[in-house]
C-alpha atoms as a PDB file:
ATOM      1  CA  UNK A   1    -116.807-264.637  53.748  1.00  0.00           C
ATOM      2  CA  UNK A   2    -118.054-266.077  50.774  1.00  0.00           C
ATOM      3  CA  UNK A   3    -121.614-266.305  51.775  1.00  0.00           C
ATOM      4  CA  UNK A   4    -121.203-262.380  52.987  1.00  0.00           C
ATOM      5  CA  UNK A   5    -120.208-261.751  49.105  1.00  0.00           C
ATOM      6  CA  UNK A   6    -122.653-263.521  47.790  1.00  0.00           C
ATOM      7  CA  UNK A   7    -125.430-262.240  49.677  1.00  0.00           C
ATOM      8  CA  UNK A   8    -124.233-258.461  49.119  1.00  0.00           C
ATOM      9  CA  UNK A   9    -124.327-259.685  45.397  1.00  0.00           C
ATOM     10  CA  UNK A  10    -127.258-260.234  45.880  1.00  0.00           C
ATOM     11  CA  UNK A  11    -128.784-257.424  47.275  1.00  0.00           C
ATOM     12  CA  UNK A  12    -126.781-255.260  44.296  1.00  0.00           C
ATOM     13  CA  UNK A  13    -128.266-257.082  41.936  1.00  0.00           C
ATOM     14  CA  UNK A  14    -132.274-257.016  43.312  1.00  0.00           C
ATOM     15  CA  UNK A  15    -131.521-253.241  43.222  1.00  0.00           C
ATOM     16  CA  UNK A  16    -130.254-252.735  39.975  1.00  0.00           C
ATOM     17  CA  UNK A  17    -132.999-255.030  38.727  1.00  0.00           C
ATOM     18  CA  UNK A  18    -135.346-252.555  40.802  1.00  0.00           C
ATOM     19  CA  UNK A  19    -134.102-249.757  38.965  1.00  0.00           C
ATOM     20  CA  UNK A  20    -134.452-250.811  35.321  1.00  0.00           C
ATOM     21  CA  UNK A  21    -137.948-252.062  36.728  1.00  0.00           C
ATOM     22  CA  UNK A  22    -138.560-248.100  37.867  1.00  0.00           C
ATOM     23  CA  UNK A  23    -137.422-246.600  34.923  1.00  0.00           C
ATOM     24  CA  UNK A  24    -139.857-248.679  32.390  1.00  0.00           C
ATOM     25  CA  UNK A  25    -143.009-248.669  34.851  1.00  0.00           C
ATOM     26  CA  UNK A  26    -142.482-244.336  36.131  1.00  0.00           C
ATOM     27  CA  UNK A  27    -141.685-244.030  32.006  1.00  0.00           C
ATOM     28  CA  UNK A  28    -144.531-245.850  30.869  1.00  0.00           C
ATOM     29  CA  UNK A  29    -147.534-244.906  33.732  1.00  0.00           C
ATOM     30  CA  UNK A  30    -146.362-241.686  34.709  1.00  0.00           C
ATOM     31  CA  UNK A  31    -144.404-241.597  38.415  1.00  0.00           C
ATOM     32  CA  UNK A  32    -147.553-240.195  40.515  1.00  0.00           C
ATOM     33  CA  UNK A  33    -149.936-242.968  39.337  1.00  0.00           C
ATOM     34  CA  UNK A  34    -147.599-246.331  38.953  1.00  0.00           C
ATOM     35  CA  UNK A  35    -147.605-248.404  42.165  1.00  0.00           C
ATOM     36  CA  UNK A  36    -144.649-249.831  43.954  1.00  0.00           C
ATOM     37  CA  UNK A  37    -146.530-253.133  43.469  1.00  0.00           C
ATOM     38  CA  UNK A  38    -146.363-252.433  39.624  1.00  0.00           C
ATOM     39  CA  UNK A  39    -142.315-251.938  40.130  1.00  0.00           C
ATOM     40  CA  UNK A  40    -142.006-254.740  42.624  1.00  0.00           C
ATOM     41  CA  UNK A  41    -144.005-257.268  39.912  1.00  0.00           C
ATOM     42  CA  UNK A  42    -141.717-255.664  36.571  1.00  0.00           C
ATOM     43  CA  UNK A  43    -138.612-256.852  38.475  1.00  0.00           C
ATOM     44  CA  UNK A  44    -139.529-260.143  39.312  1.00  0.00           C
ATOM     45  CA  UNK A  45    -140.029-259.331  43.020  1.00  0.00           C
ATOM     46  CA  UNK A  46    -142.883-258.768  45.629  1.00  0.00           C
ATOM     47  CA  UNK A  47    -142.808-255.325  47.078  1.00  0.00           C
ATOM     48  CA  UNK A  48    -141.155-255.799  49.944  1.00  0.00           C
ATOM     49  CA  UNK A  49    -137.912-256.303  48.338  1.00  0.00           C
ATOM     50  CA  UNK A  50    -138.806-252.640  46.857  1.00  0.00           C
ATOM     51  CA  UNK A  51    -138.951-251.717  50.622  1.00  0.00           C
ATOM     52  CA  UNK A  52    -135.777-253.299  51.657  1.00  0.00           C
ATOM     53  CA  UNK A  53    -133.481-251.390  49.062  1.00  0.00           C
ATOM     54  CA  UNK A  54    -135.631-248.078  48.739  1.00  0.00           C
ATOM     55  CA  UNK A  55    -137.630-246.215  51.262  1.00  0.00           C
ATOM     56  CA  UNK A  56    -140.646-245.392  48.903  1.00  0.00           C
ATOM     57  CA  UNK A  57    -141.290-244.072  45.136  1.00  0.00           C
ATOM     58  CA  UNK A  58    -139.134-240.971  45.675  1.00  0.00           C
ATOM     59  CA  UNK A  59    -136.004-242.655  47.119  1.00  0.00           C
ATOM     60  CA  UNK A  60    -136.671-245.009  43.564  1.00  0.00           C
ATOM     61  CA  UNK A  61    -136.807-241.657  41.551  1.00  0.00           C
ATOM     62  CA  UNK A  62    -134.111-240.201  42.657  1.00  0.00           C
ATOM     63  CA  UNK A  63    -131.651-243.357  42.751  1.00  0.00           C
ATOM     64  CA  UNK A  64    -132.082-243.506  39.145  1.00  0.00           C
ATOM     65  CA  UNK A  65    -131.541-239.556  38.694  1.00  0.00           C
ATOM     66  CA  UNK A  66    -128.190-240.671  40.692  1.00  0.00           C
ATOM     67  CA  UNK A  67    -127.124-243.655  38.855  1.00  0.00           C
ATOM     68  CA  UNK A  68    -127.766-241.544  35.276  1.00  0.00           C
ATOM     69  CA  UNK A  69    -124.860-239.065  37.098  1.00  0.00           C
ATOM     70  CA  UNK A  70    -122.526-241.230  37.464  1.00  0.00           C
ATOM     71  CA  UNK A  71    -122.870-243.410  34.765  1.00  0.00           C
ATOM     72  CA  UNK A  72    -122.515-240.406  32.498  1.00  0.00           C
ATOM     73  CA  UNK A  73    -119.613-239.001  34.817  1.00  0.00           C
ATOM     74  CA  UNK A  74    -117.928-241.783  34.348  1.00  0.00           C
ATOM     75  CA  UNK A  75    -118.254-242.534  30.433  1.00  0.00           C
ATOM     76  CA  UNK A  76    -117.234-238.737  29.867  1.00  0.00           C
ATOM     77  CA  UNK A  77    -114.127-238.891  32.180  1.00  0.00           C
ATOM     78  CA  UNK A  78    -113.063-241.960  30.133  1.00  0.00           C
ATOM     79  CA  UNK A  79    -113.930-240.613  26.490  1.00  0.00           C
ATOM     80  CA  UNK A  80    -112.272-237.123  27.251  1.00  0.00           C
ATOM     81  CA  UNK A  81    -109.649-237.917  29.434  1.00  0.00           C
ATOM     82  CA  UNK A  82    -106.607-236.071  28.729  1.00  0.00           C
ATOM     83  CA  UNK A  83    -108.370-233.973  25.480  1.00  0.00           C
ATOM     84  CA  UNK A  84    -108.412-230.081  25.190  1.00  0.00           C
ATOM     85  CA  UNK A  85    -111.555-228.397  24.749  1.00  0.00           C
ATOM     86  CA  UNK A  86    -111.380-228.309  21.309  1.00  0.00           C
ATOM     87  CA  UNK A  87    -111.343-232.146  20.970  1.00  0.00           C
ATOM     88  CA  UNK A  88    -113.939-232.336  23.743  1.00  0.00           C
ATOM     89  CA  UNK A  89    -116.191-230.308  21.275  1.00  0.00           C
ATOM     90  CA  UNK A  90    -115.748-232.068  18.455  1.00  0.00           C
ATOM     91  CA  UNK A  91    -116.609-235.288  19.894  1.00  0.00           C
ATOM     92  CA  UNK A  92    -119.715-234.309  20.532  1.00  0.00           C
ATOM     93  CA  UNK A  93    -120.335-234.248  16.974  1.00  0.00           C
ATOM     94  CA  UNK A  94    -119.607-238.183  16.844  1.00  0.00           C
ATOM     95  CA  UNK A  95    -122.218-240.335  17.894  1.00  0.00           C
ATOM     96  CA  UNK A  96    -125.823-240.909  16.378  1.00  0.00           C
ATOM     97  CA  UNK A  97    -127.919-237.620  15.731  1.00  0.00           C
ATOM     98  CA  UNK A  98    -130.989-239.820  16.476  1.00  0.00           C
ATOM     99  CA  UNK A  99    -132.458-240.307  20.165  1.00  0.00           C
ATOM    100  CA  UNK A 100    -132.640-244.181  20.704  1.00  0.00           C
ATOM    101  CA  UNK A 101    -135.093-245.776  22.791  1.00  0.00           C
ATOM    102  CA  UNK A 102    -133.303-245.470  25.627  1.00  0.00           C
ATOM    103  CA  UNK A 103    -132.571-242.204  25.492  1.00  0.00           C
ATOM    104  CA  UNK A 104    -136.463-241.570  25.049  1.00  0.00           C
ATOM    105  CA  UNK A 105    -137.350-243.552  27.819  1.00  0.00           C
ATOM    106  CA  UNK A 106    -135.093-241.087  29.956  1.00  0.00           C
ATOM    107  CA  UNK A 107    -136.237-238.259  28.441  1.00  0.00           C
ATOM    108  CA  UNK A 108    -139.766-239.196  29.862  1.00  0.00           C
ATOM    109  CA  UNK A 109    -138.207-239.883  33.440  1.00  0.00           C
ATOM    110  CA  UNK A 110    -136.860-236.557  33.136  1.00  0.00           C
ATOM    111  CA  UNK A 111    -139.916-234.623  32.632  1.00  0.00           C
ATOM    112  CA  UNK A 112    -141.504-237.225  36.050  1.00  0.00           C
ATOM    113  CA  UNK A 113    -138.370-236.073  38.073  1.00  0.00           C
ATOM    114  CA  UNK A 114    -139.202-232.767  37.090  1.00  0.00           C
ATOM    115  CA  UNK A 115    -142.673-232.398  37.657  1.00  0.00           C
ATOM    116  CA  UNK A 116    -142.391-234.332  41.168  1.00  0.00           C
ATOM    117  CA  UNK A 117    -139.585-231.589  42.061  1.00  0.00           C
ATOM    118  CA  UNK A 118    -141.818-228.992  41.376  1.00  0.00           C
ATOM    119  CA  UNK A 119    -144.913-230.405  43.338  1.00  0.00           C
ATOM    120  CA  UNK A 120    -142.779-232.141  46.558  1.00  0.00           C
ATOM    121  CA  UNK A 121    -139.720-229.906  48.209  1.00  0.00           C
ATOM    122  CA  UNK A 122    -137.639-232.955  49.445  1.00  0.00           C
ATOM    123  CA  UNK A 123    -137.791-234.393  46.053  1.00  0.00           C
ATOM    124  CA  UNK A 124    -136.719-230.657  44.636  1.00  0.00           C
ATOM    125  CA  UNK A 125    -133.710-230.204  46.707  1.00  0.00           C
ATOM    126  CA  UNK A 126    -132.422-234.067  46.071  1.00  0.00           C
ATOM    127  CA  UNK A 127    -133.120-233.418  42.805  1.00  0.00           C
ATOM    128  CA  UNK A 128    -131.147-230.079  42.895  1.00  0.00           C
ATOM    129  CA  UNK A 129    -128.293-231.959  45.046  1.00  0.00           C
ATOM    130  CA  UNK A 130    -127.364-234.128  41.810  1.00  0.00           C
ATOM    131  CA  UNK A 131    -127.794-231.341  39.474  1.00  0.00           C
ATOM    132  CA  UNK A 132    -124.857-229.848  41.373  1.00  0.00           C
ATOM    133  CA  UNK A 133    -123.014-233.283  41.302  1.00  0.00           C
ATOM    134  CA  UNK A 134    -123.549-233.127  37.720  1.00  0.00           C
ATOM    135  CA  UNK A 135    -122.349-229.350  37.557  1.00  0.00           C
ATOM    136  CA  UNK A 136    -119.403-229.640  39.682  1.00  0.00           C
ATOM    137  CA  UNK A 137    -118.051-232.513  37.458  1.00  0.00           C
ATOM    138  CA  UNK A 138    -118.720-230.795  33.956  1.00  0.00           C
ATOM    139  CA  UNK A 139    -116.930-227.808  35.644  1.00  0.00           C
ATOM    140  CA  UNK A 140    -113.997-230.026  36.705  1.00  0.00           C
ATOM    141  CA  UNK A 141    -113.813-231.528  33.207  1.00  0.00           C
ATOM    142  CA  UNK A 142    -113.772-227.825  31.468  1.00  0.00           C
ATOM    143  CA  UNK A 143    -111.322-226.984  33.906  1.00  0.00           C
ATOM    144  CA  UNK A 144    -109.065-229.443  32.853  1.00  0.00           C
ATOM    145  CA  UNK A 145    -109.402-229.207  29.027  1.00  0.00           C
ATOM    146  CA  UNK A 146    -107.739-225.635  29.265  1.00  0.00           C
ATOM    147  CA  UNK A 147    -111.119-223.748  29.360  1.00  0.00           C
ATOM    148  CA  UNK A 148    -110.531-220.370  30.149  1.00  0.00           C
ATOM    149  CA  UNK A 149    -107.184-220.571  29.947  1.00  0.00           C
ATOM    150  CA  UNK A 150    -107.064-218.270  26.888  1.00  0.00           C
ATOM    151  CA  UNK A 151    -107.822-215.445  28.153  1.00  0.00           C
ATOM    152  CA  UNK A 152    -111.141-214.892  25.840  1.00  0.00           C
ATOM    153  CA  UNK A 153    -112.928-211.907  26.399  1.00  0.00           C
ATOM    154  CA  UNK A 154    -116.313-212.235  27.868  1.00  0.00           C
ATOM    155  CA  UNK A 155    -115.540-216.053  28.711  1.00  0.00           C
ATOM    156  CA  UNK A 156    -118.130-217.394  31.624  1.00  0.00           C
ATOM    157  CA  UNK A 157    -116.909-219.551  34.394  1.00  0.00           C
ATOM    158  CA  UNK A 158    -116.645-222.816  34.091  1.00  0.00           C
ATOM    159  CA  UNK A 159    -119.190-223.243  36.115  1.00  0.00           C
ATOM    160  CA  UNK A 160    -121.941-221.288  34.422  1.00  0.00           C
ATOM    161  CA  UNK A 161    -120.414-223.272  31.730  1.00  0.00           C
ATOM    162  CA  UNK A 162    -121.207-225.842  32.910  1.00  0.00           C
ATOM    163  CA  UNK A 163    -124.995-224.771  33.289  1.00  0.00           C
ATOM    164  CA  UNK A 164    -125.604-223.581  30.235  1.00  0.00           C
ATOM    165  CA  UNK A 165    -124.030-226.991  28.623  1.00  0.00           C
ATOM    166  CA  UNK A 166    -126.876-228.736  31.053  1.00  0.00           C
ATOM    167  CA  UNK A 167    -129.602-226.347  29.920  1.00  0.00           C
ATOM    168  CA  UNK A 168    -128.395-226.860  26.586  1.00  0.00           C
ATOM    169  CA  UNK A 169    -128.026-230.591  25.889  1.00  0.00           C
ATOM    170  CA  UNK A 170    -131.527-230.933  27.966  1.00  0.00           C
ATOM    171  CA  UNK A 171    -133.367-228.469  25.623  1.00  0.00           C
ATOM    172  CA  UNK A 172    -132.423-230.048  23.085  1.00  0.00           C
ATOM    173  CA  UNK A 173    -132.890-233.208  23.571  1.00  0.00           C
ATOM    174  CA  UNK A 174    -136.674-232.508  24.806  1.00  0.00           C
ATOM    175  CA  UNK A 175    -137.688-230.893  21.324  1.00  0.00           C
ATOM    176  CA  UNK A 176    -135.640-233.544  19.062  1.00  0.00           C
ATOM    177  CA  UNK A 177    -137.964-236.174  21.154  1.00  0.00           C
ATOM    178  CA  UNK A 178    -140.906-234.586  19.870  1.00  0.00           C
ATOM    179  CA  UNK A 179    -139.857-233.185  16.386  1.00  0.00           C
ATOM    180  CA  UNK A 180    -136.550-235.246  15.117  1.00  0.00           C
ATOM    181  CA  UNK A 181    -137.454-234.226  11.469  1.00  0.00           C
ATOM    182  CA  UNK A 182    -136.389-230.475  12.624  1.00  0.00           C
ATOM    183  CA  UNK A 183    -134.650-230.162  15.597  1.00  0.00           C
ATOM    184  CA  UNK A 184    -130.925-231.959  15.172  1.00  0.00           C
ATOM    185  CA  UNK A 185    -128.527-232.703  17.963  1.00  0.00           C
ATOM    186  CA  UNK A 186    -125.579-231.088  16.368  1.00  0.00           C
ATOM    187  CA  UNK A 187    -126.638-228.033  17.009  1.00  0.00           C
ATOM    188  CA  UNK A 188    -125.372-228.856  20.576  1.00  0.00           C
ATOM    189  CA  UNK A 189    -121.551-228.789  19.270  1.00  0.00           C
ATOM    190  CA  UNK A 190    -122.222-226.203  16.838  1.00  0.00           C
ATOM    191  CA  UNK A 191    -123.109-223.986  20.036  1.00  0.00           C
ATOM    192  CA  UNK A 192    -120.681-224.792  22.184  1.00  0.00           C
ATOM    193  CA  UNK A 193    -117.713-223.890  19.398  1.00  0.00           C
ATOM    194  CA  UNK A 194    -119.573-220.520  18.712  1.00  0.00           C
ATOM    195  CA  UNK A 195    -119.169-220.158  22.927  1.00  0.00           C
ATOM    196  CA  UNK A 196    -115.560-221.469  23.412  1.00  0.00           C
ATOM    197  CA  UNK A 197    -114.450-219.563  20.280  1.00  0.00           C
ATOM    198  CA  UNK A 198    -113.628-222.581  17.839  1.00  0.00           C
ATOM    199  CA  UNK A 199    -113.094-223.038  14.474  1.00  0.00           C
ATOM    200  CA  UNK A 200    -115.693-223.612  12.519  1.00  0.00           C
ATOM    201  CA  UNK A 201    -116.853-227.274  11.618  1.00  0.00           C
ATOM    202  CA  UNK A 202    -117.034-228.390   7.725  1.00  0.00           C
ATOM    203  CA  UNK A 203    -120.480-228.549   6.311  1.00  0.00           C
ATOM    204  CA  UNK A 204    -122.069-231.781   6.602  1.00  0.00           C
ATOM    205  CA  UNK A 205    -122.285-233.521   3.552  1.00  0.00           C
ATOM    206  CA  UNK A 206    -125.765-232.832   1.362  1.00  0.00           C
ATOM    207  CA  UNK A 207    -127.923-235.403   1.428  1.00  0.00           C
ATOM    208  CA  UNK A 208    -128.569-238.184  -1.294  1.00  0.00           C
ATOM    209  CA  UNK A 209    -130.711-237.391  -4.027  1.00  0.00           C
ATOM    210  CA  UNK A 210    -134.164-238.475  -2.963  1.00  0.00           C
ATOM    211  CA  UNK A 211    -133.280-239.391   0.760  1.00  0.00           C
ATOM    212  CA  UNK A 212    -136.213-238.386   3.227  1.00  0.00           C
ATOM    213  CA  UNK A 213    -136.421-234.871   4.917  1.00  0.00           C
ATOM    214  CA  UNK A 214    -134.426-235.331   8.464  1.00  0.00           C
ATOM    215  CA  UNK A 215    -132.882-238.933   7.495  1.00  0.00           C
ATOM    216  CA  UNK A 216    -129.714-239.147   9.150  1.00  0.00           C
ATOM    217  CA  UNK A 217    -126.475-238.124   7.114  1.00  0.00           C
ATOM    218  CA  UNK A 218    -123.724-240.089   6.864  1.00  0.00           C
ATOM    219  CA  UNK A 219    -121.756-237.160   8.817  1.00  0.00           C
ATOM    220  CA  UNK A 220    -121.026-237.150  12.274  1.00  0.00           C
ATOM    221  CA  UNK A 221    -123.562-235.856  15.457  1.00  0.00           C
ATOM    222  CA  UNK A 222    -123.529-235.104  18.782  1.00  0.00           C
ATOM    223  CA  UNK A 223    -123.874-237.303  21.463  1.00  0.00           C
ATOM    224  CA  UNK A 224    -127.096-237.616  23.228  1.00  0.00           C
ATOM    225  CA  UNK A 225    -125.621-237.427  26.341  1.00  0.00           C
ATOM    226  CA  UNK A 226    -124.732-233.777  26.838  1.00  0.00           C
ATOM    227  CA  UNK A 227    -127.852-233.273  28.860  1.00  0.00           C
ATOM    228  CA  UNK A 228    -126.318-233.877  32.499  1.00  0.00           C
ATOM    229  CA  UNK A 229    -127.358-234.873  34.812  1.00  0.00           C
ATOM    230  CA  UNK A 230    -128.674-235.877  32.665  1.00  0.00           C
ATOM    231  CA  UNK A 231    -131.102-235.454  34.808  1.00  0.00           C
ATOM    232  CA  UNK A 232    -127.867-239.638  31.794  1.00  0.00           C
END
């Protein structure tokens, strides 16, 4: 029993190890051009431990669009557990207004997923599949924050919401990627209030005399992970 555990262990670990290996090498070389052998060597392994988890460079591509999912489905279920949409909204605003490293390397993973969909139809409707994951859980969140319940004129469906919160947060992100110094993060909350009908938000505090266009305030921002699936 204990050699079973281990060995499935095992085999979770060599895939997860896979999958950070993915991410960095697809990131880095571009998905089309980087080699399974490039993956297989980045992880530690040869490439037929790539075969025996994953059935080729798509089945990679979109495990990782799947494990961004539900690591982000379950980090929003725990932060917002419980909160009405009002407090949903304005913890957006909380986190870093910056994209980290992390975030960028996604971000660039994002645009391979995208431009693979585009080119390969099994890729585009896997792809699609875990968009609607994504969809169906923001919908299911909004749903249980009250949304709609307020009878708001003109109010779309939570699940429309729930697009234009995934259009939204992904748009966003893109362009603050390529031009932080103008393009803030916040303006995903700021949105989303104006939508759901909310109060506004305080000002953010003015920055310090002779602080750097675009350096960070000492307010609060919104998280960088409003872009399900995020797609995460």
């Amino acid at each position: 029993m204990n050699e079973r555990l281990n060995r499935q262990e095992k085999k979770v670990q060599t895939r997860a190890r896979l999958l950070d290996a993915a991410a960095r090498v697809f990131a880095q070389r571009g998905f089309e051009v980087a080699s399974l052998d490039e993956v297989a060597a980045a992880a530690g392994y040869t490439k037929g431990a790539v075969y025996s988890n994953f059935a080729g460079k798509t089945d990679l591509l979109i495990a990782l669009l799947e494990r961004r999912v539900a690591e982000q489905s379950a980090a929003y279920s725990q932060r917002f557990e419980g909160q009405d949409i009002e407090s949903v909204t304005r913890g957006l605003l909380e986190p870093a207004n910056r994209i980290d490293d992390a975030e960028k390397q996604f971000l660039m993973l994002f645009a391979e997923f995208w431009l693979h969909a585009m080119r390969d139809e099994r890729t585009r409707l896997l792809m699609a599949e875990q968009y609607e994951h994504a969809r169906t859980f923001v919908s299911g969140l909004l749903t249980a924050t009250g949304y709609g319940g307020a009878g708001r004129d003109g109010a779309l469906e939570p699940r429309d919401m729930a697009i234009v919160i995934e259009a939204l947060g992904t748009g966003l992100a893109l362009q603050a990627a390529i031009d932080p110094e103008h393009v803030r993060l916040s303006l995903v909350a700021d949105v989303l209030g104006e939508l759901f009908g909310l109060p506004s938000s305080p000002d953010p505090e003015p920055s310090l005399p002779g602080a750097e266009p675009g350096a960070e305030s000492t307010g609060s921002a919104v998280d960088r992970s409003a872009d399900l699936p995020a797609a995460d």
